[in-house]
Protein backbone atom coordinates (compact mmCIF):
# COMPACT_ATOMS: atom_id res chain seq x y z
CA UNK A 1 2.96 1.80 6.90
CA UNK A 2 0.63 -0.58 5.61
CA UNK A 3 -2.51 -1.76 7.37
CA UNK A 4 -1.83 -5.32 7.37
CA UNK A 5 -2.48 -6.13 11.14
CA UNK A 6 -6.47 -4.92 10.39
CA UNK A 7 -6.31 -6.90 7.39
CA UNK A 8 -7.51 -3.84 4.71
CA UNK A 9 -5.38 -3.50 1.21
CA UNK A 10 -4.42 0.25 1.94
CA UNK A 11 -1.60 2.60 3.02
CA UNK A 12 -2.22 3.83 6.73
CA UNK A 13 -0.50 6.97 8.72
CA UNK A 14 0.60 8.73 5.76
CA UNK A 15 0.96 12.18 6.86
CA UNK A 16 2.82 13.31 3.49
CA UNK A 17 -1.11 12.47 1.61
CA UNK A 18 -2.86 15.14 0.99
CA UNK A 19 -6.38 13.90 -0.44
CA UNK A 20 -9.07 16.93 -2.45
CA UNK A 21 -12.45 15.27 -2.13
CA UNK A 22 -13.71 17.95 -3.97
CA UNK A 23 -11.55 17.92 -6.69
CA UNK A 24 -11.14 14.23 -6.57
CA UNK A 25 -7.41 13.92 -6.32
CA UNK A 26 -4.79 13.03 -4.43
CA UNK A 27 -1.12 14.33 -3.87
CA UNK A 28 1.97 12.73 -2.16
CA UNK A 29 5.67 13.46 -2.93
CA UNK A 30 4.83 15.93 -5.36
CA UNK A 31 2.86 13.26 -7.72
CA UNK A 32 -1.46 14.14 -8.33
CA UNK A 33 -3.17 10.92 -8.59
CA UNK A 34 -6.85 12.05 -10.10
CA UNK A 35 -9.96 9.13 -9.86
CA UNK A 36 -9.15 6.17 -12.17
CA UNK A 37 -5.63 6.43 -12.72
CA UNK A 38 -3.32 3.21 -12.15
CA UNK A 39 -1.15 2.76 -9.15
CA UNK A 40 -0.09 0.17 -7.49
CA UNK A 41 1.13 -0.48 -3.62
CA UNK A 42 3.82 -2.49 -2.58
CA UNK A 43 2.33 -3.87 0.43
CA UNK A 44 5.18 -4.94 1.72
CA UNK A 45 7.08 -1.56 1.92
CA UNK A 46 4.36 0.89 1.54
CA UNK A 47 5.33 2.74 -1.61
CA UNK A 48 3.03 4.12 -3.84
CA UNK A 49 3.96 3.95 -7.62
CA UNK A 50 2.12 4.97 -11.06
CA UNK A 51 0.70 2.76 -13.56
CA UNK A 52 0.04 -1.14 -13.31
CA UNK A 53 2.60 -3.81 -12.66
CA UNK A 54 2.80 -7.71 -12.22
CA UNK A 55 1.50 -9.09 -9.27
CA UNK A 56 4.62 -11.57 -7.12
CA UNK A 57 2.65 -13.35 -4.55
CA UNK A 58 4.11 -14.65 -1.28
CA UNK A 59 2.62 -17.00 1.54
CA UNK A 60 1.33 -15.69 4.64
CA UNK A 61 2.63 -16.72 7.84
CA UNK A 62 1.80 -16.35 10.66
CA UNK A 63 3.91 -14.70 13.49
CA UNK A 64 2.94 -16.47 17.13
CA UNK A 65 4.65 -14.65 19.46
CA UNK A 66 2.84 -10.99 18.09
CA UNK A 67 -0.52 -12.73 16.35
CA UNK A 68 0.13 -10.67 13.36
CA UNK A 69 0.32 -12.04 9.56
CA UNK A 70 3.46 -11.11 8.07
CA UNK A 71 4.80 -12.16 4.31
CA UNK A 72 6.78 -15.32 4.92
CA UNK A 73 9.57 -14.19 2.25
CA UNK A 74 11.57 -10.80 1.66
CA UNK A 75 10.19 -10.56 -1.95
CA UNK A 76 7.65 -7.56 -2.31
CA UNK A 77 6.29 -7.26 -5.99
């Protein structure tokens, strides 16, 4: 789920995450993410992938009858 009702760029309620401070890595779906690798989030759908990919932008609309932005199109990235 992404955290787009409190307005952060991050992935919220992730139970399958299991972050090592101490080690300073990061494991979900059997993938280790160490400090200063690539990812990238699709904030859209919440996924998590490796490595760095182009950026699709959408408009943000706004939904009236919840008061929560939401991306105006079905596109993703």
């Amino acid at each position: 789920m992404t955290a787009t009702k409190i307005g952060k760029i991050c992935i919220v309620n992730c139970a399958d995450l299991f972050v090592n401070e101490d080690r300073k890595e990061c494991s979900i779906g059997g993938n280790t993410f160490k400090v200063g690798d690539d990812i990238s989030i699709d904030g859209h759908r919440g996924n998590i992938y490796r490595g760095s990919y182009p950026i699709k932008t959408t408009e943000i609309a706004l939904d009236t009858r919840n008061k929560y932005p939401f991306d105006a199109c079905e596109g993703g990235v």
